[in-house]
PDB file of N, CA and C in Angstrom:
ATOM      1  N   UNK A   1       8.987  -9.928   3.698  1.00  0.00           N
ATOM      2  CA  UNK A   1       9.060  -8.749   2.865  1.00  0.00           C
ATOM      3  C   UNK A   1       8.334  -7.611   3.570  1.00  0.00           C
ATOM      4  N   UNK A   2       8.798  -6.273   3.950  1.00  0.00           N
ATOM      5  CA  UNK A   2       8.161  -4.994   3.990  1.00  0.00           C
ATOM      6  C   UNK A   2       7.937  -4.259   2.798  1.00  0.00           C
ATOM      7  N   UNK A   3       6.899  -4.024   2.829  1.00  0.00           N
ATOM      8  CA  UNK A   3       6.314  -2.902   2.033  1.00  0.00           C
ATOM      9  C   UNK A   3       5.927  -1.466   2.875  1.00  0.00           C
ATOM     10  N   UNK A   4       5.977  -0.554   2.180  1.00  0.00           N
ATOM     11  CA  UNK A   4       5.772   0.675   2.642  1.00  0.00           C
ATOM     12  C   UNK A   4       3.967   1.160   2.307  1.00  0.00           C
ATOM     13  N   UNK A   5       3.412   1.578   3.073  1.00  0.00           N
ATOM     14  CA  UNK A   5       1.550   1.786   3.272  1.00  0.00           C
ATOM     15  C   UNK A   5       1.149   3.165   3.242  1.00  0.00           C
ATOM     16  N   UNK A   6       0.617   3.460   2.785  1.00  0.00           N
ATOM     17  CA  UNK A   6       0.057   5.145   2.911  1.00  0.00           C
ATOM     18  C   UNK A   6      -1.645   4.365   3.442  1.00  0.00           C
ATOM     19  N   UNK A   7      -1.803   5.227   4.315  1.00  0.00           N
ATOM     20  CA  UNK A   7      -3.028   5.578   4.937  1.00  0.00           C
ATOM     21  C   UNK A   7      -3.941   6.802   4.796  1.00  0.00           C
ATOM     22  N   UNK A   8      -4.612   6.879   4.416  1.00  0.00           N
ATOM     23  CA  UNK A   8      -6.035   8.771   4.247  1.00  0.00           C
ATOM     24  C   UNK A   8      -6.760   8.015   4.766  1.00  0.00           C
ATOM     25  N   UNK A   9      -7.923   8.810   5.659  1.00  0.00           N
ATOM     26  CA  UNK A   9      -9.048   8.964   5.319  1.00  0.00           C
ATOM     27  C   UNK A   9      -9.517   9.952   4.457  1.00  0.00           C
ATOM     28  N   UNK A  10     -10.885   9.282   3.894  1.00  0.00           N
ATOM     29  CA  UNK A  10     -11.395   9.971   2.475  1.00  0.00           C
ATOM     30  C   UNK A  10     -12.549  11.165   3.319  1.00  0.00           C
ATOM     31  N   UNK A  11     -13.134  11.626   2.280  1.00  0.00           N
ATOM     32  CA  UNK A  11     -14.381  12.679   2.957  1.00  0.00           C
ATOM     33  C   UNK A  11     -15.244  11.828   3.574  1.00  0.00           C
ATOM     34  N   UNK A  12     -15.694  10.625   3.245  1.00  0.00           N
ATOM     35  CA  UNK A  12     -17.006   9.806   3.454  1.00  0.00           C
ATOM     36  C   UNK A  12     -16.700   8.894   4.495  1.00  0.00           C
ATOM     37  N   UNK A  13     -15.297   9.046   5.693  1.00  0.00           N
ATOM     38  CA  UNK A  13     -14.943   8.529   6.461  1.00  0.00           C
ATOM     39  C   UNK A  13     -14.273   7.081   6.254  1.00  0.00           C
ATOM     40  N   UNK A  14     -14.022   6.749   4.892  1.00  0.00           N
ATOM     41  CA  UNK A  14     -13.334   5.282   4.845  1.00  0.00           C
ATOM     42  C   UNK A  14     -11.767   5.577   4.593  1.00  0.00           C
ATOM     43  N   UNK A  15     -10.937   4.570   5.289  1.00  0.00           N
ATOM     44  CA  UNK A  15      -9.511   4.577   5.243  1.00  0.00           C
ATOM     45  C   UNK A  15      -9.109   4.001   3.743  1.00  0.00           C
ATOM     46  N   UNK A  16      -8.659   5.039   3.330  1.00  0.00           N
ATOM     47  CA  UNK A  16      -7.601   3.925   1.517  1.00  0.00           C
ATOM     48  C   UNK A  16      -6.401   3.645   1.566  1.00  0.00           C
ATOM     49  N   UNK A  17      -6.193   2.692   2.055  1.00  0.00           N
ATOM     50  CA  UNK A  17      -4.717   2.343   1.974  1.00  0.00           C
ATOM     51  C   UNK A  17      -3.908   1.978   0.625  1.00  0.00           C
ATOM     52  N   UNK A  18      -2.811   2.404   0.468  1.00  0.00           N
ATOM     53  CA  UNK A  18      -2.090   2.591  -0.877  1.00  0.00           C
ATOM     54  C   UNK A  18      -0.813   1.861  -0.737  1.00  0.00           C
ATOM     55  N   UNK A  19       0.013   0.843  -1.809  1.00  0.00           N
ATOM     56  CA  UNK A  19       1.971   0.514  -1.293  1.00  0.00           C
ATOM     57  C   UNK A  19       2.186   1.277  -2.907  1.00  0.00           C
ATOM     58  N   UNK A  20       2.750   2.230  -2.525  1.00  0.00           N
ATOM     59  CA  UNK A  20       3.320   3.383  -3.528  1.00  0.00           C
ATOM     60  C   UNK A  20       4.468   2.036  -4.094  1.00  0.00           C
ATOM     61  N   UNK A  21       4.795   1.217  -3.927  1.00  0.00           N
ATOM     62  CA  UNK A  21       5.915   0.713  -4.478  1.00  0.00           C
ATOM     63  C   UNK A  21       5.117  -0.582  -5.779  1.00  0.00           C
ATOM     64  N   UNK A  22       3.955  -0.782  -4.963  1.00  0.00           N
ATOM     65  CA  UNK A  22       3.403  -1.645  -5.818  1.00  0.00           C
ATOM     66  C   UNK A  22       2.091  -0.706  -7.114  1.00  0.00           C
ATOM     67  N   UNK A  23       2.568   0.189  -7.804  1.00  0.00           N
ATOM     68  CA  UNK A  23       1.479   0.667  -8.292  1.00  0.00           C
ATOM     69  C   UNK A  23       0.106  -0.037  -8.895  1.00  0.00           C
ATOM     70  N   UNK A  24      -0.920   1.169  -8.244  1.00  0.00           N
ATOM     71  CA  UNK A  24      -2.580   0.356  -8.522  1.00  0.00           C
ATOM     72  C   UNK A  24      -2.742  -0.647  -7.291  1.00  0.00           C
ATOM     73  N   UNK A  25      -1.684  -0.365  -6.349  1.00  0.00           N
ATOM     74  CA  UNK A  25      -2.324  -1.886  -5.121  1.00  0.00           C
ATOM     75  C   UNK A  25      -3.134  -0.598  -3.809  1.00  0.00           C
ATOM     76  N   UNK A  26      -4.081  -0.672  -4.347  1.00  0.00           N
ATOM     77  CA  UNK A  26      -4.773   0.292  -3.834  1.00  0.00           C
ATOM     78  C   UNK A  26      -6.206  -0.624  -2.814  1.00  0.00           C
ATOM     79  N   UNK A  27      -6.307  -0.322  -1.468  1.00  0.00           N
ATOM     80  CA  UNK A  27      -7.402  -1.143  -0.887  1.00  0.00           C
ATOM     81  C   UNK A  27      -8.261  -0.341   0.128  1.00  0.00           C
ATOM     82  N   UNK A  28      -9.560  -0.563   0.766  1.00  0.00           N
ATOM     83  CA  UNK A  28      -9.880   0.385   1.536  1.00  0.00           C
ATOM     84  C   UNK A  28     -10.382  -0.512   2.931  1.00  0.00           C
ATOM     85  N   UNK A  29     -11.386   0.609   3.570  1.00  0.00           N
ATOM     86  CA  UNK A  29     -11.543  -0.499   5.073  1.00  0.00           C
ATOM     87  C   UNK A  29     -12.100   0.779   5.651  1.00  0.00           C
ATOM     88  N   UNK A  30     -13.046   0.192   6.400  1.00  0.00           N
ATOM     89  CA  UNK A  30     -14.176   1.069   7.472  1.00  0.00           C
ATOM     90  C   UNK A  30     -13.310   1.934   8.733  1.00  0.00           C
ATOM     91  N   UNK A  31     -12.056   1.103   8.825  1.00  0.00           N
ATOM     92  CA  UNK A  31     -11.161   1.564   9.839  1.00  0.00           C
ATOM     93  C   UNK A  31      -9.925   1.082   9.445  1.00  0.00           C
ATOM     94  N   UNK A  32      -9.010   2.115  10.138  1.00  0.00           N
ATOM     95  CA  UNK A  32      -7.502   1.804   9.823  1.00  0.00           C
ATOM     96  C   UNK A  32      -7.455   0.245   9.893  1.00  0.00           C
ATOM     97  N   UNK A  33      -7.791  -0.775  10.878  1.00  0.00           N
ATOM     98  CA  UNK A  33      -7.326  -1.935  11.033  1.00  0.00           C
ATOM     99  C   UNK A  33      -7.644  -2.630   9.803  1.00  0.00           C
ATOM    100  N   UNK A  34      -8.885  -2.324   9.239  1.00  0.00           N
ATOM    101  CA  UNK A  34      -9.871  -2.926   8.460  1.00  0.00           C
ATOM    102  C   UNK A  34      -8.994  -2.797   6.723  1.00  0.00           C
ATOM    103  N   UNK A  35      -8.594  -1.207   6.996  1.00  0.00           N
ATOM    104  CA  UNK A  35      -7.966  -1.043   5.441  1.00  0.00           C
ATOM    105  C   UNK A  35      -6.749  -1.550   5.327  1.00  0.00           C
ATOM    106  N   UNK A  36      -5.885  -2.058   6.980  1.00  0.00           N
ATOM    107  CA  UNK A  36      -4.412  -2.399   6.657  1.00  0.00           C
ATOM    108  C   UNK A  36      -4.595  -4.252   5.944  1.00  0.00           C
ATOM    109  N   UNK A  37      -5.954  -4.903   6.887  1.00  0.00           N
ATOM    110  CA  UNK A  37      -5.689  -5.911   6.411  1.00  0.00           C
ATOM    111  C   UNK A  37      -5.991  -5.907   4.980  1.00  0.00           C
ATOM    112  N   UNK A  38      -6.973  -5.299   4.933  1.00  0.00           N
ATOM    113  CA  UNK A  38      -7.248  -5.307   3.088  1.00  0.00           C
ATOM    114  C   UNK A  38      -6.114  -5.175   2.205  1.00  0.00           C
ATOM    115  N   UNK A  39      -5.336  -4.281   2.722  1.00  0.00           N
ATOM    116  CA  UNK A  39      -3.577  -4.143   1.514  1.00  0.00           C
ATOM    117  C   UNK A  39      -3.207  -5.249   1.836  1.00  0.00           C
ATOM    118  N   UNK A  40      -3.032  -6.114   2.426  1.00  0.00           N
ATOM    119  CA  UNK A  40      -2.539  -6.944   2.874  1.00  0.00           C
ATOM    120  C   UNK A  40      -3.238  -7.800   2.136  1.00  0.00           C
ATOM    121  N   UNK A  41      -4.046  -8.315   1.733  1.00  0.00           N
ATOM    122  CA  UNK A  41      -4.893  -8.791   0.914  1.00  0.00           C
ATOM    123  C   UNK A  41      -4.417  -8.694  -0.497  1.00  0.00           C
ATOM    124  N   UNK A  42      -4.618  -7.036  -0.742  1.00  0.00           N
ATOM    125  CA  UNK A  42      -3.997  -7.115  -2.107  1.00  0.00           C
ATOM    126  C   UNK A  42      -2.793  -6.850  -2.325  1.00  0.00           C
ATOM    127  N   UNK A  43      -1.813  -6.986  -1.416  1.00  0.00           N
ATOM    128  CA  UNK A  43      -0.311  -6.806  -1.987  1.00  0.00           C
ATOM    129  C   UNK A  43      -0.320  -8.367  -2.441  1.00  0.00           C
ATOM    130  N   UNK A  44      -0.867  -9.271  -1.863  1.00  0.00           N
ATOM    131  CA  UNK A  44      -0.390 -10.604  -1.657  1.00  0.00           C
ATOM    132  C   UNK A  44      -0.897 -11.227  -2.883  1.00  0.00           C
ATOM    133  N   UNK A  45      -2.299 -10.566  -3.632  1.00  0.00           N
ATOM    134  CA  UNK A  45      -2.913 -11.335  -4.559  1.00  0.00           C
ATOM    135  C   UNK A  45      -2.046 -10.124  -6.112  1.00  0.00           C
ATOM    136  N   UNK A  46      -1.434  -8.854  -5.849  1.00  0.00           N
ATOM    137  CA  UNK A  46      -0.500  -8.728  -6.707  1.00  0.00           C
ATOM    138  C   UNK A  46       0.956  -9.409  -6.760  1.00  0.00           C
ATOM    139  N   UNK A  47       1.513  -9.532  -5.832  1.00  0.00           N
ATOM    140  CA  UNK A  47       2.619 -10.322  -6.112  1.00  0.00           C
ATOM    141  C   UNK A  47       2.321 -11.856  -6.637  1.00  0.00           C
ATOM    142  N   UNK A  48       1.265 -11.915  -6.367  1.00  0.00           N
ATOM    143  CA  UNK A  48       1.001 -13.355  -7.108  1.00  0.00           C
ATOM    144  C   UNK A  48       0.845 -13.555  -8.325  1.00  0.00           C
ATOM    145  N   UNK A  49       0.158 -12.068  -8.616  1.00  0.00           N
ATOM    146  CA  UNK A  49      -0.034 -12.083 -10.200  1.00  0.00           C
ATOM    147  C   UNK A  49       1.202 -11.665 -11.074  1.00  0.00           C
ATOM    148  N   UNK A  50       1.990 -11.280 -10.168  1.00  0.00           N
ATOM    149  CA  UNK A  50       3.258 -10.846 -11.124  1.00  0.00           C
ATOM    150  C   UNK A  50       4.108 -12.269 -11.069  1.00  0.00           C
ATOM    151  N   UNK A  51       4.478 -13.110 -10.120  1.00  0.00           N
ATOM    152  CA  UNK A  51       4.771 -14.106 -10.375  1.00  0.00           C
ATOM    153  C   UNK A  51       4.334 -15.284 -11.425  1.00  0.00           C
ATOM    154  N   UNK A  52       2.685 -15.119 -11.552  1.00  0.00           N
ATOM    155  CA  UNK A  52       2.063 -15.937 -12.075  1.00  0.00           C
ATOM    156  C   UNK A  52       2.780 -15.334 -13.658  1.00  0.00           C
ATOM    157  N   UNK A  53       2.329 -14.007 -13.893  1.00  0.00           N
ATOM    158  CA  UNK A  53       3.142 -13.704 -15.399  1.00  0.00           C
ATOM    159  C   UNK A  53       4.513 -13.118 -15.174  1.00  0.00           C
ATOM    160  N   UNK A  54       5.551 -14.037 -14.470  1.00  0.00           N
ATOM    161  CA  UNK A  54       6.886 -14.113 -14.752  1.00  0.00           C
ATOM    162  C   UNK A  54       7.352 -12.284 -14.749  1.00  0.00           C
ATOM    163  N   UNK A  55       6.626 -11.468 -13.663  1.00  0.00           N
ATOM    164  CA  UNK A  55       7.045 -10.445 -13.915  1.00  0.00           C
ATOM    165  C   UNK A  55       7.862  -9.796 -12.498  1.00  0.00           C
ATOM    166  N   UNK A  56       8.873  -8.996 -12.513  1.00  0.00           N
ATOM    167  CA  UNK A  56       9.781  -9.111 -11.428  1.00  0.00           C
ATOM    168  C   UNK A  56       8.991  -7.889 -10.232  1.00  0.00           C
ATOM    169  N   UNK A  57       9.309  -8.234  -9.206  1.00  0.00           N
ATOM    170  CA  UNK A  57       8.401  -7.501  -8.157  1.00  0.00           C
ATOM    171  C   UNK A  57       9.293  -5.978  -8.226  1.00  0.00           C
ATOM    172  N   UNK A  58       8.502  -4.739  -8.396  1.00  0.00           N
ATOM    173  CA  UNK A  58       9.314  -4.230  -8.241  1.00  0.00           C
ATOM    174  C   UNK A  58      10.252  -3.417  -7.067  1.00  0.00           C
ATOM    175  N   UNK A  59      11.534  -2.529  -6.490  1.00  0.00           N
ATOM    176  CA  UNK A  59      12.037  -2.477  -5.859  1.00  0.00           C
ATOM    177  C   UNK A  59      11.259  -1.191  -4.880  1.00  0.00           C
ATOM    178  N   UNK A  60      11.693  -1.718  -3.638  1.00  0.00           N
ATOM    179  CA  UNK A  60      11.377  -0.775  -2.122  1.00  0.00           C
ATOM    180  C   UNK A  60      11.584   0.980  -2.979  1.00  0.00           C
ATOM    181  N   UNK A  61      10.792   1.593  -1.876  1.00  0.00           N
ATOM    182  CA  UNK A  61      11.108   2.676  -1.879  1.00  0.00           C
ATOM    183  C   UNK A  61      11.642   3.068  -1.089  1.00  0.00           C
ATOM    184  N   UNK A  62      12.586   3.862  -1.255  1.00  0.00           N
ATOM    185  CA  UNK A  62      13.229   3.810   0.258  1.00  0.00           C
ATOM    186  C   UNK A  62      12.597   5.710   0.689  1.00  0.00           C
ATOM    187  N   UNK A  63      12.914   6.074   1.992  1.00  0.00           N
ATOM    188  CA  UNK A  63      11.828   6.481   2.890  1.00  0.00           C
ATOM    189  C   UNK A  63      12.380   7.859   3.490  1.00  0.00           C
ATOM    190  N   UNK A  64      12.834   8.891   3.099  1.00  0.00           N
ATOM    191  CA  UNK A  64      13.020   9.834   4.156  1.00  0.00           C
ATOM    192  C   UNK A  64      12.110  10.549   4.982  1.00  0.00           C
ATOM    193  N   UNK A  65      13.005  11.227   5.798  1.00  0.00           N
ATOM    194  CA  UNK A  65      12.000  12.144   6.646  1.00  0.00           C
ATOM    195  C   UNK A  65      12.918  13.493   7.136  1.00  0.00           C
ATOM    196  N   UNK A  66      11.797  14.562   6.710  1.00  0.00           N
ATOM    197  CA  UNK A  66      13.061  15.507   6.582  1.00  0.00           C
ATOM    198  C   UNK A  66      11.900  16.896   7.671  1.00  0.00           C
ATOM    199  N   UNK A  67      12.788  17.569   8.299  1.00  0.00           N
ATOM    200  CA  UNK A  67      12.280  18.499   9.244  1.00  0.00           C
ATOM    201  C   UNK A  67      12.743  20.128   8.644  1.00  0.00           C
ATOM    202  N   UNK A  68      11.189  20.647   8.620  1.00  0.00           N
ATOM    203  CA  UNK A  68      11.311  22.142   7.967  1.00  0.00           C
ATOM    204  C   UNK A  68      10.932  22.918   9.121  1.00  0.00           C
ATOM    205  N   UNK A  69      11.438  23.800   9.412  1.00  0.00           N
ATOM    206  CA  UNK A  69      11.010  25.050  10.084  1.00  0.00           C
ATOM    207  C   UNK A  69      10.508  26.063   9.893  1.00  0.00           C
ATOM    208  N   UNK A  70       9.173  26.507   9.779  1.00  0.00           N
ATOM    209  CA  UNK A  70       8.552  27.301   9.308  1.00  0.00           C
ATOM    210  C   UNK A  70       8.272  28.934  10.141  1.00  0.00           C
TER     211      UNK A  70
END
């Protein structure tokens, strides 16, 4: 399964990684590497919980990318 990741850093220098598809699966980390494994962490312990209460995962987002000229 892919999921889609948003990455920030915050003011206080920690990375928050976000899967916009899984709402609230929100995780952080001292460094990019640190915050990807953490989503990774919690995508895995939300899909578990939605399985555990019989609830359906919900669907991809799908992804454009669009070019403005300013």
């Amino acid at each position: 399964m892919k999921l889609r990741i948003l990455i920030e850093q915050d003011e206080d220098g920690m990375f928050i990684a976000e899967c916009p598809s899984l709402p609230g699966c929100i995780s952080e980390g001292k460094s990019r590497k640190d915050a990807l494994e953490n989503i990774k962490d919690a995508i895995s312990g939300y899909l578990e919980s939605l399985k555990k209460h019989k609830e359906a995962i919900p669907p991809s987002i799908i992804e454009e990318v669009v070019e403005i000229y300013a």
